[in-house]
N, C-alpha and C. Protein backbone atom coordinates (compact mmCIF):
# COMPACT_ATOMS: atom_id res chain seq x y z
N UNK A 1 -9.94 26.32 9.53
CA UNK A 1 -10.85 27.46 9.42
C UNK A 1 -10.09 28.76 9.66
N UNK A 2 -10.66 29.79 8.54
CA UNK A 2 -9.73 31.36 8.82
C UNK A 2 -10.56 32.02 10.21
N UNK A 3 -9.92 32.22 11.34
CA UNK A 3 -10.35 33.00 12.33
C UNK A 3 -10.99 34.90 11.88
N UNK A 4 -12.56 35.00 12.23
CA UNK A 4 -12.56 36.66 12.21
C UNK A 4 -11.73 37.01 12.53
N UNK A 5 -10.96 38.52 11.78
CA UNK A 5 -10.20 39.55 12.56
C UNK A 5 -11.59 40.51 13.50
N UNK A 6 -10.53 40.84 14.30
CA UNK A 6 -11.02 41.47 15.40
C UNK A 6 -11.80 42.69 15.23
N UNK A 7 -12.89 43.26 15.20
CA UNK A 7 -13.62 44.52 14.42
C UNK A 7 -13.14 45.23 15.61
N UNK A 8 -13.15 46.42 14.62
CA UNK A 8 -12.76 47.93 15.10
C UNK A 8 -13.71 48.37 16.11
N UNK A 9 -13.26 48.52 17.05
CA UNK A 9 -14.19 49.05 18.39
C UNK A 9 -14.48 50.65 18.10
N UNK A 10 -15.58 50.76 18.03
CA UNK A 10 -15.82 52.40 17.82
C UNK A 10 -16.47 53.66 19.01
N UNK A 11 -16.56 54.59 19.26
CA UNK A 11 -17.08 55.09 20.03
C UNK A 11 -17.71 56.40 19.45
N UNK A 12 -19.35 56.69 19.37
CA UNK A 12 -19.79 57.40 18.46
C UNK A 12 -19.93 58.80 19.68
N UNK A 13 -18.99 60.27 18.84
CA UNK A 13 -19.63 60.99 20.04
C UNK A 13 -20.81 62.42 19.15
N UNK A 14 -21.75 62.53 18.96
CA UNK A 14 -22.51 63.43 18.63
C UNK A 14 -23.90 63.45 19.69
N UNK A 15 -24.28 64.85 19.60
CA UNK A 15 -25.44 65.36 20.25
C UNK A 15 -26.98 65.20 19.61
N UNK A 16 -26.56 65.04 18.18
CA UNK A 16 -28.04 64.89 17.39
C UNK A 16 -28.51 63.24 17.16
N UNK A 17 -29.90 63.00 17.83
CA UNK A 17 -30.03 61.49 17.82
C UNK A 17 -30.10 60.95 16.20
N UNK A 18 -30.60 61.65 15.25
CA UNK A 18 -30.50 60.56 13.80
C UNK A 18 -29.37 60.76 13.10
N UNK A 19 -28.33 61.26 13.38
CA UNK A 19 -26.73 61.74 13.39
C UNK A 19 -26.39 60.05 13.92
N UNK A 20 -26.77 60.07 15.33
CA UNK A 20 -26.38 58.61 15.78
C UNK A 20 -26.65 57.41 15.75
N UNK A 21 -27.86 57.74 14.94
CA UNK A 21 -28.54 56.58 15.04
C UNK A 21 -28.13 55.86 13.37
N UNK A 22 -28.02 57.31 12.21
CA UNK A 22 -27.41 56.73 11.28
C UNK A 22 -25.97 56.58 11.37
N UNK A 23 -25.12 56.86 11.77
CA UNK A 23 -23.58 56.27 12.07
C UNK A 23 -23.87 54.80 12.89
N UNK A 24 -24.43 54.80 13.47
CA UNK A 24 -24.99 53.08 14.41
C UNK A 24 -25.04 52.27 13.01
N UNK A 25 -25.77 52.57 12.80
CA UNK A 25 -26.54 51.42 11.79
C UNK A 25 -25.50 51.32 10.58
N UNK A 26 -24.48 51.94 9.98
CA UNK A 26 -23.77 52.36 9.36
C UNK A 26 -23.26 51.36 9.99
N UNK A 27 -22.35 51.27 10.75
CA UNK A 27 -21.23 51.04 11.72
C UNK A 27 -21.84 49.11 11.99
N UNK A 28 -22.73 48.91 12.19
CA UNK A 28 -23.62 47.75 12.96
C UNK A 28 -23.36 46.78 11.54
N UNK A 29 -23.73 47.25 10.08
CA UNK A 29 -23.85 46.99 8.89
C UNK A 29 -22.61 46.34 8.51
N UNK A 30 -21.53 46.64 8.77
CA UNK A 30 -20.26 46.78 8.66
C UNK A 30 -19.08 45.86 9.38
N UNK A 31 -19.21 44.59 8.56
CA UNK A 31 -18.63 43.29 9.21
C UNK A 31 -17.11 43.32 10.16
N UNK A 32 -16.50 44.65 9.75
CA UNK A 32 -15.54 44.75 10.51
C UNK A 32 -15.15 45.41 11.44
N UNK A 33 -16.31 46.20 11.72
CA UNK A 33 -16.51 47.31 12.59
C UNK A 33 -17.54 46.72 13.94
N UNK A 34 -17.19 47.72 14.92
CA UNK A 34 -18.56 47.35 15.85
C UNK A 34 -18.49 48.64 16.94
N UNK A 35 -19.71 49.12 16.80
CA UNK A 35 -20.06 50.49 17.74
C UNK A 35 -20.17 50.10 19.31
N UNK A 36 -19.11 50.22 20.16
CA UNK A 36 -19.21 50.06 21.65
C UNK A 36 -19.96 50.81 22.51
N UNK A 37 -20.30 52.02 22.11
CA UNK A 37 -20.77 52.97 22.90
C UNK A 37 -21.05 54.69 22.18
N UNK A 38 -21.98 55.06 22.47
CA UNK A 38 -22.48 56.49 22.32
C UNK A 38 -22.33 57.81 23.17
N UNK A 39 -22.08 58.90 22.45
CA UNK A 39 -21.91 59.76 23.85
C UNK A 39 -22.33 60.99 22.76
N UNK A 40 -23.80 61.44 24.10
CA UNK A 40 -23.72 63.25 23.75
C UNK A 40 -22.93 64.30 23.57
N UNK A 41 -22.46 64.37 24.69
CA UNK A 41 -21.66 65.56 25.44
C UNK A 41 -20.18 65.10 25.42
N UNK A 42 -19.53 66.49 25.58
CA UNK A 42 -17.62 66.11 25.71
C UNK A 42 -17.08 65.37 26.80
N UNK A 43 -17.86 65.79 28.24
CA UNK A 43 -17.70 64.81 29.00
C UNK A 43 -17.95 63.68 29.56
N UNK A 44 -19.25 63.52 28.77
CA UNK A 44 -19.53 61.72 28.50
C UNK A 44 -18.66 61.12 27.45
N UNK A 45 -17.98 62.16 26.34
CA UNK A 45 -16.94 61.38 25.61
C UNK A 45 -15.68 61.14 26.27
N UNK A 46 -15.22 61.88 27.38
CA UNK A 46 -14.18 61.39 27.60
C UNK A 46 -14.50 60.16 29.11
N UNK A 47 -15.56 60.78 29.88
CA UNK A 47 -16.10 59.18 30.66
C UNK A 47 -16.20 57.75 29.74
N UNK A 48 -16.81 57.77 28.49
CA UNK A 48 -17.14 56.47 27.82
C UNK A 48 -15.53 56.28 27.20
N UNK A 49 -14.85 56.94 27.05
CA UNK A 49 -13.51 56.33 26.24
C UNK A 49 -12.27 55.73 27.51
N UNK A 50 -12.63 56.28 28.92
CA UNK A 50 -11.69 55.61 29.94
C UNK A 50 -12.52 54.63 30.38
N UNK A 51 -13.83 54.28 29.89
CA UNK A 51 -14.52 52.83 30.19
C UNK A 51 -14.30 51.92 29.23
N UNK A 52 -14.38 52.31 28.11
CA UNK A 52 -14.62 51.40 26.54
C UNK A 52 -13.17 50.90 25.78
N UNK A 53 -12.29 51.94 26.14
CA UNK A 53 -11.02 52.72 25.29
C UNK A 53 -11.43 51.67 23.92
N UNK A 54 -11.88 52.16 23.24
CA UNK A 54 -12.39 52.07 22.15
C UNK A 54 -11.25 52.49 20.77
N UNK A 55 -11.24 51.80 19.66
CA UNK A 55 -10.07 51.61 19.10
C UNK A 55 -10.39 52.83 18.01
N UNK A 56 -11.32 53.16 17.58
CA UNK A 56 -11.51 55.14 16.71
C UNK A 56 -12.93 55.55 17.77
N UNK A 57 -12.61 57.52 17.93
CA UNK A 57 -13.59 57.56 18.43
C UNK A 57 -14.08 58.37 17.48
N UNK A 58 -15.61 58.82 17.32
CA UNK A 58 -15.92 59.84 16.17
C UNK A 58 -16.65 60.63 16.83
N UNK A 59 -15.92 62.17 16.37
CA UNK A 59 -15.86 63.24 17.55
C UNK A 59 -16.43 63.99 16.95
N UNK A 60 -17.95 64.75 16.98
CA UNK A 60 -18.23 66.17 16.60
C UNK A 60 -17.90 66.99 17.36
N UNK A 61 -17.55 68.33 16.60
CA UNK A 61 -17.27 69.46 17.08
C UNK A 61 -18.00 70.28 18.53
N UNK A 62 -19.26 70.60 18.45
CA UNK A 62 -20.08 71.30 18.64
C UNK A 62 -20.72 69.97 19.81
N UNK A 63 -20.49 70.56 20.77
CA UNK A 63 -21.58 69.52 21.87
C UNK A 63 -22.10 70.62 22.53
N UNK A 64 -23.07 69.48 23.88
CA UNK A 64 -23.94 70.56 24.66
C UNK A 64 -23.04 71.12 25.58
N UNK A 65 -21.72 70.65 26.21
CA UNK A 65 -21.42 71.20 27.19
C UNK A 65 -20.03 71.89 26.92
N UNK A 66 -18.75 70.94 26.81
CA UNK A 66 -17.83 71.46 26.18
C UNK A 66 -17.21 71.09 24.70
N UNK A 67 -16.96 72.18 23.82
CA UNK A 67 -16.37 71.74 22.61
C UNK A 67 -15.97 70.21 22.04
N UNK A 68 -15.45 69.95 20.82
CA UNK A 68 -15.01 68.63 20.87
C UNK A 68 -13.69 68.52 20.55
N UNK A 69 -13.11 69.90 20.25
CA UNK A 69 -12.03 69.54 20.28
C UNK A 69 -10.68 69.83 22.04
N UNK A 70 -11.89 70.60 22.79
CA UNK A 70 -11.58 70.09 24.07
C UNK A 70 -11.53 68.67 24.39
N UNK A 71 -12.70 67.98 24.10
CA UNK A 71 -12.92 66.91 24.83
C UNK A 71 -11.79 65.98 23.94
N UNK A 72 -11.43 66.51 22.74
CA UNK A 72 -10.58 65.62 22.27
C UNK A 72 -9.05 65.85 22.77
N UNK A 73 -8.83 67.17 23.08
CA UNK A 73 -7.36 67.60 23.73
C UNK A 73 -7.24 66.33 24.96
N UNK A 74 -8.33 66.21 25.76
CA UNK A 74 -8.52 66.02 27.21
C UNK A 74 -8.15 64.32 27.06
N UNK A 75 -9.06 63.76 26.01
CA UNK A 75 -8.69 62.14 26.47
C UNK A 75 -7.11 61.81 25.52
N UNK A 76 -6.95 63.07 24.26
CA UNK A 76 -5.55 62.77 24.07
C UNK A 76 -4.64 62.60 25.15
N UNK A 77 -4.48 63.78 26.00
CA UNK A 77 -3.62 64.20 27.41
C UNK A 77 -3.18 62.85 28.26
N UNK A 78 -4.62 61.88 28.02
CA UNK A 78 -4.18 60.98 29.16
C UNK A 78 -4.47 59.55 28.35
N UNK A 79 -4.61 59.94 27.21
CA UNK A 79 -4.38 58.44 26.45
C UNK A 79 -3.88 59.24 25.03
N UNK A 80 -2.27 58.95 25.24
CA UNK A 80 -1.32 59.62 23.73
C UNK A 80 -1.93 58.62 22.67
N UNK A 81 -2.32 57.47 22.68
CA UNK A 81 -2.57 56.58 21.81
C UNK A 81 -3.44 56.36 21.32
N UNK A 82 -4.94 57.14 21.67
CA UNK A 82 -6.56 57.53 21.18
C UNK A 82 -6.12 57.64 20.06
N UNK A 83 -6.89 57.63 18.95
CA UNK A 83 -7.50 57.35 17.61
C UNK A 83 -8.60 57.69 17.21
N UNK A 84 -8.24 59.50 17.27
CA UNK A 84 -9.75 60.02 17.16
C UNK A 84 -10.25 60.62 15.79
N UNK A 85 -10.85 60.60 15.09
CA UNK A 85 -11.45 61.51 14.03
C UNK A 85 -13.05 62.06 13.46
N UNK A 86 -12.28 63.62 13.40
CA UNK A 86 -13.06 64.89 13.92
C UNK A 86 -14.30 64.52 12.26
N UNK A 87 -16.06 64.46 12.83
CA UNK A 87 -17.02 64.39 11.93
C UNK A 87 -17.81 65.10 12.41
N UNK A 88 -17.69 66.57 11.45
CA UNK A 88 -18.72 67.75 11.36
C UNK A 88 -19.10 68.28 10.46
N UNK A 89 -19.99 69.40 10.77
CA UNK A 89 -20.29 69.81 9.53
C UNK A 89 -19.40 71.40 9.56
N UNK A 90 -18.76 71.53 10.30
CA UNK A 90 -17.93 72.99 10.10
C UNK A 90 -16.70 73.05 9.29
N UNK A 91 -16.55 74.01 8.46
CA UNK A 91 -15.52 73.03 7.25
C UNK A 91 -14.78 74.67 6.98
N UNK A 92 -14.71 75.14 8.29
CA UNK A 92 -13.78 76.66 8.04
C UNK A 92 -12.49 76.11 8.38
N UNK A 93 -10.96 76.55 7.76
CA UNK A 93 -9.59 76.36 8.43
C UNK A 93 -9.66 76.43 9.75
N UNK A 94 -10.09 77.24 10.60
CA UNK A 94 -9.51 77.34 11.68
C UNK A 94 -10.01 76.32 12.81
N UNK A 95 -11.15 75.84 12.53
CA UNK A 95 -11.52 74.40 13.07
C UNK A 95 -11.09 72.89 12.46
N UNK A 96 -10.59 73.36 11.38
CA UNK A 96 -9.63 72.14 10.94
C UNK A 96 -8.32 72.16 11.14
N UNK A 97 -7.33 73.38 11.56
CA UNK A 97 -6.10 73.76 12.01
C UNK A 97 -6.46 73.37 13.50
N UNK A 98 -7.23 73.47 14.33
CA UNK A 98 -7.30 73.39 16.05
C UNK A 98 -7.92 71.94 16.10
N UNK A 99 -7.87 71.43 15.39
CA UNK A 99 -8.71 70.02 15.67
C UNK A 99 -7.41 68.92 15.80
N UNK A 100 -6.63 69.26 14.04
CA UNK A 100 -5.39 68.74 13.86
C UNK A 100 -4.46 68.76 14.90
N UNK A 101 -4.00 70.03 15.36
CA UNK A 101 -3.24 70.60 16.27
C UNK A 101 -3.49 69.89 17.48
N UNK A 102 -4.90 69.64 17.88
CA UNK A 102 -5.44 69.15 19.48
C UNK A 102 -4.93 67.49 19.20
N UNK A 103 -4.87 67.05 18.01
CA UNK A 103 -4.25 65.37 18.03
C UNK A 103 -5.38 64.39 17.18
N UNK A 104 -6.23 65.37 16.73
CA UNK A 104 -7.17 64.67 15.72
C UNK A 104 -6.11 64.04 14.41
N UNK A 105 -6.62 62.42 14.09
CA UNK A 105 -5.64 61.47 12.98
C UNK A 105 -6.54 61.96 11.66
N UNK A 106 -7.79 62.46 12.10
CA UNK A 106 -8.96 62.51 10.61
C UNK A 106 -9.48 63.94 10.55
N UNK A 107 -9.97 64.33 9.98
CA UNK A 107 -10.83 65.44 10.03
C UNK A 107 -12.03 65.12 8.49
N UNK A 108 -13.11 64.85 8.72
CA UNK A 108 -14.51 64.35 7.84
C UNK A 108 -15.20 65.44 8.37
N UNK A 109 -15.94 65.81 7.25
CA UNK A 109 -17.49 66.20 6.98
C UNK A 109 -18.46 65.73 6.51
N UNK A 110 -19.25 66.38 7.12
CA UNK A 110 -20.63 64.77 7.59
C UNK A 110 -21.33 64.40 6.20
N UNK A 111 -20.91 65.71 5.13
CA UNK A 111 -21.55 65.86 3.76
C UNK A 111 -20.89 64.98 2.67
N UNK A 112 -19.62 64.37 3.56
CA UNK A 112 -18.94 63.14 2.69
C UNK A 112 -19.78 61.59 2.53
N UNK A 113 -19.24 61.11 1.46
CA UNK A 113 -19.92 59.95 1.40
C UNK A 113 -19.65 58.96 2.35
N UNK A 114 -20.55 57.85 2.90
CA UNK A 114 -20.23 56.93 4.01
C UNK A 114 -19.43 56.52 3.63
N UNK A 115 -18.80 55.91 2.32
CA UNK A 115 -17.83 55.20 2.23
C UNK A 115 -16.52 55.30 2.69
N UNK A 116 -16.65 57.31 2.47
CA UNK A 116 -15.06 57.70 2.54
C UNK A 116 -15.07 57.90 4.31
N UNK A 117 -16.18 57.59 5.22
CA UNK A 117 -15.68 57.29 6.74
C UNK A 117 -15.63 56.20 6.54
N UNK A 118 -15.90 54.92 6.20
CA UNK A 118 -15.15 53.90 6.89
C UNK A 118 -13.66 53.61 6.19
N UNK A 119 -13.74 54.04 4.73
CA UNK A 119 -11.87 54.52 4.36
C UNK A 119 -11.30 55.20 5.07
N UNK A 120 -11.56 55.97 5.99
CA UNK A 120 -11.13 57.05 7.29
C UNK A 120 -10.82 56.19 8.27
N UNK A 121 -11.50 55.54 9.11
CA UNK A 121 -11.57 54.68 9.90
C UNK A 121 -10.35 53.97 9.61
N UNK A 122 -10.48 53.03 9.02
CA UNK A 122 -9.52 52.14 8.40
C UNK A 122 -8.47 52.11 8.72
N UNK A 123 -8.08 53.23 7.71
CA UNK A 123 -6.86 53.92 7.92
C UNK A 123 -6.15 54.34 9.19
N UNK A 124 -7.08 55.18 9.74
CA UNK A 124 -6.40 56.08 10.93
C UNK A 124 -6.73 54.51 12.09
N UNK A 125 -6.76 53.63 12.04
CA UNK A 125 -7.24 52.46 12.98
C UNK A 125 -5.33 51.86 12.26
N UNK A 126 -5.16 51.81 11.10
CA UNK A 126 -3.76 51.15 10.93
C UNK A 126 -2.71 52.16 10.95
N UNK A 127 -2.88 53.09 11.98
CA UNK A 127 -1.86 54.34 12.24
C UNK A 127 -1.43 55.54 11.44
N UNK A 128 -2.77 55.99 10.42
CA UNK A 128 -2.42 56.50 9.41
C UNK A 128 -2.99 57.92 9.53
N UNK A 129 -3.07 59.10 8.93
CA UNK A 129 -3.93 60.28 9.12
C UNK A 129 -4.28 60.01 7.95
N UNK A 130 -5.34 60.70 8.06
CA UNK A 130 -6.54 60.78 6.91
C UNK A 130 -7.04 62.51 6.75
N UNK A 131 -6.68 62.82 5.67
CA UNK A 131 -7.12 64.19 5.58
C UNK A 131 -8.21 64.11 3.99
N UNK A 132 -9.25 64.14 3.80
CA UNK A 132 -9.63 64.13 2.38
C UNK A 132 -8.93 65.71 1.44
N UNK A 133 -9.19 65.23 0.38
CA UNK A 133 -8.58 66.17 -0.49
C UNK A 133 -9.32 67.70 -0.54
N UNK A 134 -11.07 67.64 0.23
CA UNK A 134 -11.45 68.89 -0.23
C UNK A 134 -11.30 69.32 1.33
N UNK A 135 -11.09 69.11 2.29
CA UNK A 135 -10.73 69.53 3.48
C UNK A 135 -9.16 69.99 3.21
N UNK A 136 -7.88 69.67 2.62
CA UNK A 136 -7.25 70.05 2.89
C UNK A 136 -6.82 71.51 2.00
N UNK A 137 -7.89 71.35 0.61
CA UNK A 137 -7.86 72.48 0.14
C UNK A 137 -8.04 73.90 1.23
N UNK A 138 -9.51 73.78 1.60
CA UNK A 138 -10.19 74.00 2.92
C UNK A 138 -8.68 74.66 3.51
N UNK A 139 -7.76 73.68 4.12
CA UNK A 139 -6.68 74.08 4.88
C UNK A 139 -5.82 74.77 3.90
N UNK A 140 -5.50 74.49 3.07
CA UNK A 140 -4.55 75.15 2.22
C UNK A 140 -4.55 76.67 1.61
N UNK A 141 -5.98 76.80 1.80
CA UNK A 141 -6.91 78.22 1.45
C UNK A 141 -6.13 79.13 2.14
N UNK A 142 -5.89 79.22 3.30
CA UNK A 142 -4.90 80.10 3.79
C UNK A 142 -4.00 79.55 5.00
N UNK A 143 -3.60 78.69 3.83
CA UNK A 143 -1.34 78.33 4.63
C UNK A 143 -1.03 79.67 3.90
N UNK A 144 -0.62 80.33 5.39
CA UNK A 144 0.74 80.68 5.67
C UNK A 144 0.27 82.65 5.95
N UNK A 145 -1.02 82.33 5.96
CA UNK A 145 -1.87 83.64 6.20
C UNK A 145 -1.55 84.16 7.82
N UNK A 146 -1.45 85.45 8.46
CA UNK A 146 -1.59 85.97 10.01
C UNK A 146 -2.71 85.13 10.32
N UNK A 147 -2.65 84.39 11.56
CA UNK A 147 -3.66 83.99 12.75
C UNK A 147 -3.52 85.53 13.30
N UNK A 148 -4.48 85.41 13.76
CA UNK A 148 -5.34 86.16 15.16
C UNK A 148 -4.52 86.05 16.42
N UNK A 149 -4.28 86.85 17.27
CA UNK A 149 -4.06 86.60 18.54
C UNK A 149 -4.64 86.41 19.30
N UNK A 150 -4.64 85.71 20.02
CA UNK A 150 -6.01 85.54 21.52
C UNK A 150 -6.74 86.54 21.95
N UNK A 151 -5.63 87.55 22.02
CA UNK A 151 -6.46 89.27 22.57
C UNK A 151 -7.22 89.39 21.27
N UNK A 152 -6.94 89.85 19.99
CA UNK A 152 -7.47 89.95 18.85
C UNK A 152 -8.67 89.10 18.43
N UNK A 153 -8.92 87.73 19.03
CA UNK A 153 -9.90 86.73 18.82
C UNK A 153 -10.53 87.22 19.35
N UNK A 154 -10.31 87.77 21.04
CA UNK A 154 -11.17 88.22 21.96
C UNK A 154 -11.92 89.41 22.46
N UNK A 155 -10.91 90.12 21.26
CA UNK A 155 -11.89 92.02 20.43
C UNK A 155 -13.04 91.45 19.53
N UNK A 156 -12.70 90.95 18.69
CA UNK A 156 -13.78 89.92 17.58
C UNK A 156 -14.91 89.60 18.33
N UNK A 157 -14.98 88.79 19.06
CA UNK A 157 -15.69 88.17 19.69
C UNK A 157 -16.87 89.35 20.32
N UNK A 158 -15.90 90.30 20.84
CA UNK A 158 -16.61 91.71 21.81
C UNK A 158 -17.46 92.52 20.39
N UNK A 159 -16.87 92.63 19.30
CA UNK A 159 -17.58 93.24 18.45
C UNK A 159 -18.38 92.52 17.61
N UNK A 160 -18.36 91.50 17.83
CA UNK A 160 -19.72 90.46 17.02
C UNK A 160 -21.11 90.45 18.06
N UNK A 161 -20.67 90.69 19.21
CA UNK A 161 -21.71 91.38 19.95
C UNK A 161 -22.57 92.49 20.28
N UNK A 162 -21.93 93.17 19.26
CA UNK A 162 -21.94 94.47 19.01
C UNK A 162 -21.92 95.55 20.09
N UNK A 163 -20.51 95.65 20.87
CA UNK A 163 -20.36 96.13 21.55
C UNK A 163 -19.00 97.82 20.92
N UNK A 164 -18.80 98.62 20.98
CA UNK A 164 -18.35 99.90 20.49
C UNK A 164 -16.46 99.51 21.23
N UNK A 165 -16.06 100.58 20.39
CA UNK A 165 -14.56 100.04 20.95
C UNK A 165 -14.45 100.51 22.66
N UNK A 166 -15.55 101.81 23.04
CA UNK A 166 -15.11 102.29 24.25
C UNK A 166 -15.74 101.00 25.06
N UNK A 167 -16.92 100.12 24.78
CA UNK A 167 -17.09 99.10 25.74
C UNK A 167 -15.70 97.82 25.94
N UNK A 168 -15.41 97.50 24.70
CA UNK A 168 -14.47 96.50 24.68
C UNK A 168 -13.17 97.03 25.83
N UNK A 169 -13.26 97.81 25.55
CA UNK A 169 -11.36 98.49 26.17
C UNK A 169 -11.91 98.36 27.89
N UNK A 170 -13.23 98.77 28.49
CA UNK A 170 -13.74 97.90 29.93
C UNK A 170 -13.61 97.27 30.19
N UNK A 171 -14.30 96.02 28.81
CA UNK A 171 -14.43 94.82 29.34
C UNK A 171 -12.95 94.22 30.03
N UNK A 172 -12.32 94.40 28.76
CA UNK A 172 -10.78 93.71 28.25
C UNK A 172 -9.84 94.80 29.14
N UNK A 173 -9.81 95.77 30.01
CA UNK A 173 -9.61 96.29 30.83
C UNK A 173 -8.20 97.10 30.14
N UNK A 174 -8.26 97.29 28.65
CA UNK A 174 -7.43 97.98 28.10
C UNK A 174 -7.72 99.50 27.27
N UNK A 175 -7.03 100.06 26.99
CA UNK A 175 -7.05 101.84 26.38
C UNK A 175 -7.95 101.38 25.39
N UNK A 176 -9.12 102.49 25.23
CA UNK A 176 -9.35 102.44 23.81
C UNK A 176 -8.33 102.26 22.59
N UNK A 177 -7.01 103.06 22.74
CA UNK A 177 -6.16 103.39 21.45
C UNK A 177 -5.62 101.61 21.30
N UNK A 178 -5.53 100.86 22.60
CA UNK A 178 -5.63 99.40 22.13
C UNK A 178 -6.38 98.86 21.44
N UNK A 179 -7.80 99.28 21.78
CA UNK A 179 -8.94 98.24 20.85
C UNK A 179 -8.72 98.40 19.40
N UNK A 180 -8.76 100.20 19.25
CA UNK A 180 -8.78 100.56 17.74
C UNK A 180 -7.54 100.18 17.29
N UNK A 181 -5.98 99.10 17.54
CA UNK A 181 -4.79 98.96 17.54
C UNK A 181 -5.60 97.51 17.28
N UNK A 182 -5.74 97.12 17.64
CA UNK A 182 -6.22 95.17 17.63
C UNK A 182 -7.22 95.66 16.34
N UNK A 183 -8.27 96.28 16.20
CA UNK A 183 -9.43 96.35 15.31
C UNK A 183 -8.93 96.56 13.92
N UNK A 184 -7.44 96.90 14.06
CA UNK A 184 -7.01 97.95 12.60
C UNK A 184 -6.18 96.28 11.98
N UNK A 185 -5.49 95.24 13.16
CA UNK A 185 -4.95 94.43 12.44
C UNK A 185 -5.48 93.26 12.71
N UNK A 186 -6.84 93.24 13.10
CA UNK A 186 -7.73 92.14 12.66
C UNK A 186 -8.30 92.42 11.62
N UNK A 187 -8.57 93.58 10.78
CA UNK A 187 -8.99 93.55 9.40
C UNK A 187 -8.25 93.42 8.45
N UNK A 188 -6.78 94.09 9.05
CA UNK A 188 -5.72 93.52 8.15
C UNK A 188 -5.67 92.04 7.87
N UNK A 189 -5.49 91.28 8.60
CA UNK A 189 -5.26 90.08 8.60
C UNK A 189 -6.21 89.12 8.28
N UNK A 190 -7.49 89.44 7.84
CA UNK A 190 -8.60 88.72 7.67
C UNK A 190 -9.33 89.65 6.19
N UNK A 191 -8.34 90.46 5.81
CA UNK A 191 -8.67 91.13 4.36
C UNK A 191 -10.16 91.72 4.35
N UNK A 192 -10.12 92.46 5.87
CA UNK A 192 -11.95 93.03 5.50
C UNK A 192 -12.06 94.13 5.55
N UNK A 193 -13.21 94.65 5.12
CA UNK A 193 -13.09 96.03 4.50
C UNK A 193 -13.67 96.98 5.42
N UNK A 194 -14.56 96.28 6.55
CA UNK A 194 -15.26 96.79 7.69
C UNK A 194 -15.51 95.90 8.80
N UNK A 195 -15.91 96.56 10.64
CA UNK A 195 -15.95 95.32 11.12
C UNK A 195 -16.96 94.74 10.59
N UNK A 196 -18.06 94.97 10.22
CA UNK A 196 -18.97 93.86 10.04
C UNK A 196 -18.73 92.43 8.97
N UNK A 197 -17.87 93.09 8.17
CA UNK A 197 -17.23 92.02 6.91
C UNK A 197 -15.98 91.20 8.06
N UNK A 198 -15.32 91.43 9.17
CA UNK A 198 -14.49 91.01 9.61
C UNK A 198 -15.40 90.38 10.26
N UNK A 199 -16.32 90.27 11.34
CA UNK A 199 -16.83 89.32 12.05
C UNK A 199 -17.53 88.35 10.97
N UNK A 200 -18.06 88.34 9.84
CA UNK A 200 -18.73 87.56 9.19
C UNK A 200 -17.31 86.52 7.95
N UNK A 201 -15.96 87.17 8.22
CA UNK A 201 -14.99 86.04 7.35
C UNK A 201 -14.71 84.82 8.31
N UNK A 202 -14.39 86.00 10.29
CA UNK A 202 -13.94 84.80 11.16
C UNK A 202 -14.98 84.14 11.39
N UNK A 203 -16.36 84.27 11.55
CA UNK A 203 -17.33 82.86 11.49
C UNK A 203 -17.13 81.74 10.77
N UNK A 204 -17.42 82.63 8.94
CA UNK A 204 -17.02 81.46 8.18
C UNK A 204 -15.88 80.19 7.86
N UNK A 205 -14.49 81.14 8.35
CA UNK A 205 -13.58 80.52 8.68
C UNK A 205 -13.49 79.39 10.26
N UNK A 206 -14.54 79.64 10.89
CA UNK A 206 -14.43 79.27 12.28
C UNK A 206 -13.32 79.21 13.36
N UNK A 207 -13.38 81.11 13.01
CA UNK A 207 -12.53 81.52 14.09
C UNK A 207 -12.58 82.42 15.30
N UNK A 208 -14.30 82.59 15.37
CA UNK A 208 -15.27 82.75 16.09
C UNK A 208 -16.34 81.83 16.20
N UNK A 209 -17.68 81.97 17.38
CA UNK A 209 -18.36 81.63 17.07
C UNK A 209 -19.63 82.25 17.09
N UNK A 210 -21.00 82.40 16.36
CA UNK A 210 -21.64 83.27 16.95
C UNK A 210 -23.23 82.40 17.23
């Protein structure tokens, strides 16, 4: 008699219950697979993965407490050998550049067909990365474009709030002639023609959030 191979231990992490409940049943369906455990939040994903260590985990972005690609930095840090891949619906570069970067093997959107996650799975389960072809366009859209600087993310951020340059330079405890110095080459660098066109490219790109 041929012995089962061993199904893929999974660990589902999203906040929306028919999000989880259809990846379950997906996953349950699926003779080679088997769902170990569920998790809301970033830090029930990284509690359920040092209980389960579960062989792919599937990580949305966006939780209730902290990010997911925190929670994915965090159980990388202390397990180099996790097998995680990122399933959202945010499909700007800069959440597919920080996801990759944090140690994500996949990056899916939820608007893909089921098939092409468990071809994801699969794969990144036999040591492989998985990038689909319209995500990496997505990434390719702007290789090799200026990032933002942290201070510069963090003017953005002050003026999507709609706060004036003399508030920002308080907050951020720097000269006005700084803010309007950060404001002049965050539009440079994000090709906008005003701030309001600059806070509405770094959303779409998800390099803010609002």
């Amino acid at each position: 008699m041929t012995s089962c191979p061993t199904p893929i231990r999974i660990l589902c992490v999203d906040d929306h219950p028919l999000m989880r409940e259809g990846i379950g049943a997906y996953i349950r369906s699926t003779p080679d697979m088997q769902l170990v455990s569920e998790a809301v939040t970033g830090m029930e994903a990284i509690d359920h993965f040092r209980r389960f260590r579960p062989d792919i985990t599937l990580m949305d972005l966006r939780l209730p407490d902290i990010s997911g690609v925190e929670a994915l930095a965090t159980i990388r840090k202390e397990f180099s050998q996790a097998r995680i891949i990122v399933l959202t619906t945010f499909e700007g570069d800069a959440d597919i550049r920080r996801a990759l970067e944090a140690g994500a093997q996949a990056y899916l959107l939820k608007t893909m067909p089921r098939s092409e996650l468990l071809e994801a799975v699969r794969k990144v389960h036999a040591g492989k990365r998985y990038v689909p072809p319209e995500v990496a366009t997505l990434l390719a859209q702007h290789l090799g474009s200026d990032l933002l600087s942290k201070r510069e993310i963090e003017v953005l951020e002050k003026i999507a709030e709609g706060n004036r340059n003399v508030d920002i330079a308080l907050m951020l405890f720097i000269s006005e002639e700084t803010v309007k110095g950060h404001v002049k080459h965050i539009m440079e660098k994000l090709g906008a023609s005003d701030r309001t066109e600059a806070v509405s490219i770094a959303h779409r790109r998800g390099i803010i959030r609002l």
